[in-house]
C-alpha atoms as a PDB file:
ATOM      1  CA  UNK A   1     -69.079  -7.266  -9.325  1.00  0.00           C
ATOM      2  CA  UNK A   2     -66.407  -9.802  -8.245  1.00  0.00           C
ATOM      3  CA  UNK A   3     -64.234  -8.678 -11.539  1.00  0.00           C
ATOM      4  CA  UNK A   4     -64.441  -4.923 -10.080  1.00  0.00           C
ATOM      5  CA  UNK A   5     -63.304  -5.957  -6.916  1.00  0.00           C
ATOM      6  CA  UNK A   6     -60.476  -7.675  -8.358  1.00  0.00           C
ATOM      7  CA  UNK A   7     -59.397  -4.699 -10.611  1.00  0.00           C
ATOM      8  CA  UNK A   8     -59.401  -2.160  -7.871  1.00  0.00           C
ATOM      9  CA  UNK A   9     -57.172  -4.269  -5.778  1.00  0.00           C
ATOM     10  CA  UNK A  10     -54.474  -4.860  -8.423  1.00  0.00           C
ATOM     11  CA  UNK A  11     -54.575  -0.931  -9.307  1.00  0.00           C
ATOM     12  CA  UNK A  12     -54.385  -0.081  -5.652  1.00  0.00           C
ATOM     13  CA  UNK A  13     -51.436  -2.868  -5.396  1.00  0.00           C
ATOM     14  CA  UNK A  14     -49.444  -1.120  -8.069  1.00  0.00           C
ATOM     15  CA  UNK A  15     -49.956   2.299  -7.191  1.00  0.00           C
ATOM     16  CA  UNK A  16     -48.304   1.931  -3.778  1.00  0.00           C
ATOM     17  CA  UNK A  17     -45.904  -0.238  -5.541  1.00  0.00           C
ATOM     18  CA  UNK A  18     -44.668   2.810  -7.681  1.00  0.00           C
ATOM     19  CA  UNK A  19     -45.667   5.495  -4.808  1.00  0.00           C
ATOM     20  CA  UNK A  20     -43.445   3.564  -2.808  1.00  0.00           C
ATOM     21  CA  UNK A  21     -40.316   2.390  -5.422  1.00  0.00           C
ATOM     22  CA  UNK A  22     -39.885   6.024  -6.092  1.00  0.00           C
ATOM     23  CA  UNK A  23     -39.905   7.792  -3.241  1.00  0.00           C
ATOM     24  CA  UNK A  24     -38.146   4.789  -0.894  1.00  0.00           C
ATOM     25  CA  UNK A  25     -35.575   5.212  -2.901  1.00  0.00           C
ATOM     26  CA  UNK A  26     -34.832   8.736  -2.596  1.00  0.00           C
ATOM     27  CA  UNK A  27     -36.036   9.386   0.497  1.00  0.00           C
ATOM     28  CA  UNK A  28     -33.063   6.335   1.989  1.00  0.00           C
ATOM     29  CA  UNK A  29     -30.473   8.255   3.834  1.00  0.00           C
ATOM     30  CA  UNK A  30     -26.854   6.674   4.457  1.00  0.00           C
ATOM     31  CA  UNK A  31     -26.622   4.782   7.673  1.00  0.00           C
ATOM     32  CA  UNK A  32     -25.808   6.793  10.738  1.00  0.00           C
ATOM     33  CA  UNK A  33     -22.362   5.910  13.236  1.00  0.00           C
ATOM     34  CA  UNK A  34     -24.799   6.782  15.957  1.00  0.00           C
ATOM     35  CA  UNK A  35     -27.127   3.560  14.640  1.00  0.00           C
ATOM     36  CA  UNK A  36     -24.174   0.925  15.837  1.00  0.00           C
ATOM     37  CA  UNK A  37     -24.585  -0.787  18.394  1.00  0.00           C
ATOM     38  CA  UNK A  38     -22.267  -0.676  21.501  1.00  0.00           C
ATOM     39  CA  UNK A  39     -19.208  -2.586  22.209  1.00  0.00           C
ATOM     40  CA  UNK A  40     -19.977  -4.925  24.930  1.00  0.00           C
ATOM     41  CA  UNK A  41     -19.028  -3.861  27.921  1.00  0.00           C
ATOM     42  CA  UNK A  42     -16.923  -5.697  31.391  1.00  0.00           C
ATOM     43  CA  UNK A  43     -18.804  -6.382  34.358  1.00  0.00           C
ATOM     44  CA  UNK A  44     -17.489  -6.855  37.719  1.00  0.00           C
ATOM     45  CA  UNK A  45     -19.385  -7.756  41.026  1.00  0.00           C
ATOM     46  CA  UNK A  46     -19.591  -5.691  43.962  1.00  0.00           C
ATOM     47  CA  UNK A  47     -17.108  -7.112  46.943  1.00  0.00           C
ATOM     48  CA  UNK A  48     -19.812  -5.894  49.908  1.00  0.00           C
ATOM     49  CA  UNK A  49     -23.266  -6.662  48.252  1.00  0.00           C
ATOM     50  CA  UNK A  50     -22.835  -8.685  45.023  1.00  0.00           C
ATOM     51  CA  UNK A  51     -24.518  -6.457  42.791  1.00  0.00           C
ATOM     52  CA  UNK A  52     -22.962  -6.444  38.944  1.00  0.00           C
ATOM     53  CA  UNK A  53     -22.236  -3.285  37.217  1.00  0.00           C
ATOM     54  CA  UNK A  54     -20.491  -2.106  34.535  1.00  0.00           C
ATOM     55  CA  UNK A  55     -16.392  -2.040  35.239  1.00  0.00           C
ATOM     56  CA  UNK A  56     -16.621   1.920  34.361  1.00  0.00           C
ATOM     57  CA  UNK A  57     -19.176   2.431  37.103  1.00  0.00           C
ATOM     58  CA  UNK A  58     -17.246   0.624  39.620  1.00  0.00           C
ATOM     59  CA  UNK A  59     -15.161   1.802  42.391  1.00  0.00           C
ATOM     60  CA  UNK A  60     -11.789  -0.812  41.856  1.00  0.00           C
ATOM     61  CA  UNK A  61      -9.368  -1.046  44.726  1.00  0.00           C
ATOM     62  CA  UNK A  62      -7.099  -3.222  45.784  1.00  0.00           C
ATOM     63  CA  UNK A  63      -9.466  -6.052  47.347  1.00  0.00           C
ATOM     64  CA  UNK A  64     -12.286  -5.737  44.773  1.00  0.00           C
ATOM     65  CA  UNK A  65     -14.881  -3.427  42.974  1.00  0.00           C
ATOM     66  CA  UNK A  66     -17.540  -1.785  44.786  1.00  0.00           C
ATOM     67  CA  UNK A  67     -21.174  -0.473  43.876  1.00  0.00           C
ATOM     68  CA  UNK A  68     -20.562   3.074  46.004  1.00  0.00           C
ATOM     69  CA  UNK A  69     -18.839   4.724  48.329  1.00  0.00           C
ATOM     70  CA  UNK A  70     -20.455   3.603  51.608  1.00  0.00           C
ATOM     71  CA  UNK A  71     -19.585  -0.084  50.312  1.00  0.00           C
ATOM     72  CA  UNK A  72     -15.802   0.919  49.465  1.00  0.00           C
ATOM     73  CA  UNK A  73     -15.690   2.272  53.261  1.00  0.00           C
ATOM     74  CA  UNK A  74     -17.400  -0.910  54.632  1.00  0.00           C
ATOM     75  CA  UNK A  75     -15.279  -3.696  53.118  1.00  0.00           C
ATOM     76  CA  UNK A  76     -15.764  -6.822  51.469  1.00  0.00           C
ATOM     77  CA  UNK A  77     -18.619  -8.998  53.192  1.00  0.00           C
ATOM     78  CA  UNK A  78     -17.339 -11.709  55.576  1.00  0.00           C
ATOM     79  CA  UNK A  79     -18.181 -14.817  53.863  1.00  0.00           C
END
């Protein structure tokens, strides 16, 4: 009984060996440019509430970067 045993698990072993060999192969498609990853990106802190967020998101003017709008008006925080 233990010899059956045996048998059926090295036939099942090298049919998904083959089942997968052929059809991995062909079904591989060529890497995407959407799959890279992202170039890191700058990070600034907010003058008014210290948050950090991304350089493109921020509002720069002359004294700092701000998170919004309503921080831009209010100014830096006093320290």
């Amino acid at each position: 009984m233990k010899y059956l045993v045996v048998i059926l698990v090295v036939v099942v072993m090298l049919w998904l060996m083959l089942r997968g060999g052929a059809r991995g192969r062909a079904a591989k498609a060529p890497p995407r440019a959407a799959d890279k990853t992202p170039a890191a990106e700058g990070m600034v802190q907010c003058a008014h509430c210290g948050v950090h967020l991304p350089r493109r998101e921020a509002l720069l003017v002359g004294e700092g970067a701000f998170c919004s709008d309503a921080h831009r008006s209010a100014g830096p925080r006093p320290s």
